[in-house]
Structures are given as structure tokens and as C-alpha cells.
Protein backbone atom coordinates (compact mmCIF):
# COMPACT_ATOMS: atom_id res chain seq x y z
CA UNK A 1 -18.90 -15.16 -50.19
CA UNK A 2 -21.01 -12.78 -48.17
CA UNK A 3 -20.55 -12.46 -43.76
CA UNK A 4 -23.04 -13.91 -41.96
CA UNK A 5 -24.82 -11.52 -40.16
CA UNK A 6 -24.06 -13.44 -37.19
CA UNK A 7 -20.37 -12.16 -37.53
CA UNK A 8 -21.93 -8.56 -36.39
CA UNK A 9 -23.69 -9.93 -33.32
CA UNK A 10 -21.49 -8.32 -30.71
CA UNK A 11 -20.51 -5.69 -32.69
CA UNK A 12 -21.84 -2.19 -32.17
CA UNK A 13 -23.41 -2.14 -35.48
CA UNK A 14 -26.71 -4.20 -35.81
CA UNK A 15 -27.62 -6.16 -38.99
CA UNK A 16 -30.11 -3.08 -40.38
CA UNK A 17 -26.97 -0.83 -40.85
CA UNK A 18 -25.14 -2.91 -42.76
CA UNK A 19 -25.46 -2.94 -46.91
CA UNK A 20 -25.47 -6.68 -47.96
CA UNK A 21 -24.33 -5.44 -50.92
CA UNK A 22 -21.27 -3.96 -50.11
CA UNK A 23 -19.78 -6.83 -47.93
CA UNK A 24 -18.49 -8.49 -50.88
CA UNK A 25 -17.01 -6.88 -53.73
CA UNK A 26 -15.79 -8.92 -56.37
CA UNK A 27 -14.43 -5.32 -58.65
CA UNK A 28 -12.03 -5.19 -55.59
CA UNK A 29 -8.24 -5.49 -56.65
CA UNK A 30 -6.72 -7.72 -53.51
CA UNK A 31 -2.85 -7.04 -52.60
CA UNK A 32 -0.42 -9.56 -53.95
CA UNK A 33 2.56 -10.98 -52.29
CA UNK A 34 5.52 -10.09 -54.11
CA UNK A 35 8.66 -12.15 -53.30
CA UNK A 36 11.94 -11.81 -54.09
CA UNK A 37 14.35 -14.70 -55.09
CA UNK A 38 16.21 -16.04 -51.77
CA UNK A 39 15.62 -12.97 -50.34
CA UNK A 40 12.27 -11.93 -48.57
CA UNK A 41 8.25 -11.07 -49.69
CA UNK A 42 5.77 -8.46 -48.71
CA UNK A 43 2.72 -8.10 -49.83
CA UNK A 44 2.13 -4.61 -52.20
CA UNK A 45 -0.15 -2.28 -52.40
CA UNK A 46 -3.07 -2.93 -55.28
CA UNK A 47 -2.41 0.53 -56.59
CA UNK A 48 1.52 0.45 -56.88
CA UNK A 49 3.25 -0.87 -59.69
CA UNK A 50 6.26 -3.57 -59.04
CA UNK A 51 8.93 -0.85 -58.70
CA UNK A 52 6.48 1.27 -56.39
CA UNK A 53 6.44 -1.07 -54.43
CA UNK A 54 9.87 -2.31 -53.95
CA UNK A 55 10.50 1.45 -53.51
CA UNK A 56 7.84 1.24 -50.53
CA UNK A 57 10.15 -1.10 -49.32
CA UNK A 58 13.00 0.20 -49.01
CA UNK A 59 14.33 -1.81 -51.82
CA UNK A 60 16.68 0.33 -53.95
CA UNK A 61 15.82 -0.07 -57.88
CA UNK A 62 17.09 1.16 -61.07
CA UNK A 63 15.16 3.06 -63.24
CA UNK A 64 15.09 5.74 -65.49
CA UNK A 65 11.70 6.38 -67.00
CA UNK A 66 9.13 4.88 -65.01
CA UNK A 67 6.83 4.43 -68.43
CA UNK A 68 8.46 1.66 -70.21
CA UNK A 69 10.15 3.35 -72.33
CA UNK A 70 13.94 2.73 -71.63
CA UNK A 71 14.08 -1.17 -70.02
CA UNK A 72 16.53 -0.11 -67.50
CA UNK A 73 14.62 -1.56 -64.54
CA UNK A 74 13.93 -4.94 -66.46
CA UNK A 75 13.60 -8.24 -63.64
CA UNK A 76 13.27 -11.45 -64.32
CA UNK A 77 9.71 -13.07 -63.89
CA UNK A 78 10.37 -16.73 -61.86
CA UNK A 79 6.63 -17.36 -61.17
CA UNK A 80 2.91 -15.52 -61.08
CA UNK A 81 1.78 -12.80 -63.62
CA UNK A 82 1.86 -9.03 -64.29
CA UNK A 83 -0.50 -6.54 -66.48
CA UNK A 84 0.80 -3.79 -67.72
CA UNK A 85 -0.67 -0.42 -67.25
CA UNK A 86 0.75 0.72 -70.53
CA UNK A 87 2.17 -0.98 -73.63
CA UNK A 88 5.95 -0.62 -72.98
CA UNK A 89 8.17 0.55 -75.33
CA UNK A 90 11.51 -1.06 -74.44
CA UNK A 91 12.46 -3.77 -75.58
CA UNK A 92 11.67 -6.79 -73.06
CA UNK A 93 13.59 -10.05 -72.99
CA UNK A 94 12.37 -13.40 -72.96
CA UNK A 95 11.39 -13.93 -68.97
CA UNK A 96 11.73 -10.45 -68.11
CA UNK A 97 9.07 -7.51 -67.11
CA UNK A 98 8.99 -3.57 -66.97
CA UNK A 99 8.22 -3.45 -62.66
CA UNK A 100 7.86 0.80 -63.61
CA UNK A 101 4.87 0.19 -65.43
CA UNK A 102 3.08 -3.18 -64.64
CA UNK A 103 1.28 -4.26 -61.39
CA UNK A 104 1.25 -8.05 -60.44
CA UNK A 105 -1.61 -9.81 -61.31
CA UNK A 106 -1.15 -12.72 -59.15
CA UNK A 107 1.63 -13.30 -56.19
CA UNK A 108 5.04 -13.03 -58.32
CA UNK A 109 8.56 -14.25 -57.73
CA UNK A 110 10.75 -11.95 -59.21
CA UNK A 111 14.43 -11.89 -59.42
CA UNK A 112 16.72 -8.81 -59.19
CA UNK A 113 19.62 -8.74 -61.43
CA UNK A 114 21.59 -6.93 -58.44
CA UNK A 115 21.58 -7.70 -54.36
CA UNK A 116 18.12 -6.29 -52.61
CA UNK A 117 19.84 -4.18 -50.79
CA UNK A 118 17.92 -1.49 -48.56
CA UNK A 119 18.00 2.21 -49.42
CA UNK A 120 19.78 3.94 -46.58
CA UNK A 121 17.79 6.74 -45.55
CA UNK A 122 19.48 8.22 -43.06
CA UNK A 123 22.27 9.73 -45.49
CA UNK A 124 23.18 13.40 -45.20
């Protein structure tokens, strides 16, 4: 799944200054599309964990620990799958993730067990 060098025709680089090698990168980690039941999706961040990046979007979250340790931002998992950057330590229910300490593997549907509601910040 390389470019063809014919992509770079009318481009100001010519086909000598480009590294073959480094148009395709399968190592990469691509951005997932996280959605949120009945409400909306956006696509995260491949460095963000779940709850980083429903913070990124304005989505206010509960949490306590951000390391798994005290399953107070637990969501339920409808569809896709997560990885976890560390073995949690909370207990997890049957259906449920950790979003403070796993990153989606694949596009997820999660579900909130409270409104997505946007932070407001623009209080004083």
C-alpha cells in the first residue's frame, strides 16, 4: 500500500526526495472513531486513552484515579475493542471498560452511564 510516485508529479517535491520506505508505515497506530450511544462520534487521538479523549471533547467524565485503580469512570462497551495500557485494578463488570487507562483498539461504541453533556468552560 505504497503512493505511486505519480501522486508527486505536480508536487514540488520530485520522486528522488522521497523515502519509499517511509510512505507506508504499517507500526503506525491510526485514530479510531469513538462514538457515543445516540449521541455523537469523533475520531481520537492514537495517543489518548478513552477518557482523554472524551475530555478533548468537551465531554465531562467521572473519574478519580486515572490508573484503574478505583472503577469510578467504568462505560459500557456496545461494540469494537480496547487494550489496556495497564492491568486495572478495579473491579470491571461484565460489558464494561476502564476509558482512564485503555485506548480503543478498533472504532468503539461506548455508552455513558450519565447524559454527554459538554463541560462548560466559560465558568468563573
Amino acid at each position: 500500500m505504497t503512493m505511486p510516485l505519480s501522486c508527486f508529479k505536480n508536487s514540488m517535491l520530485s520522486p528522488q526526495h522521497i523515502n519509499q520506505n517511509s510512505l507506508y508505515t504499517p507500526n503506525v497506530t491510526m485514530a479510531k472513531i469513538i462514538k457515543i450511544q445516540d449521541e455523537f462520534s469523533f475520531i481520537s487521538r492514537s495517543e489518548h486513552t478513552i477518557l482523554e479523549a472524551l475530555e478533548a471533547q468537551n465531554i465531562a467524565t467521572e473519574y478519580q484515579c486515572r490508573q484503574g485503580f478505583c472503577g469510578v469512570c467504568q462505560v459500557t462497551l456496545l461494540d469494537g475493542e480496547v487494550d489496556y495500557l495497564e492491568d486495572p485494578i478495579a473491579f470491571i463488570g461484565k460489558g464494561k471498560i476502564l476509558p482512564c487507562c485503555c485506548k480503543a483498539k478498533t472504532d468503539i461504541t461506548i455508552e455513558l452511564p450519565y447524559p454527554a453533556t459538554p463541560i462548560d468552560n466559560e465558568r468563573e
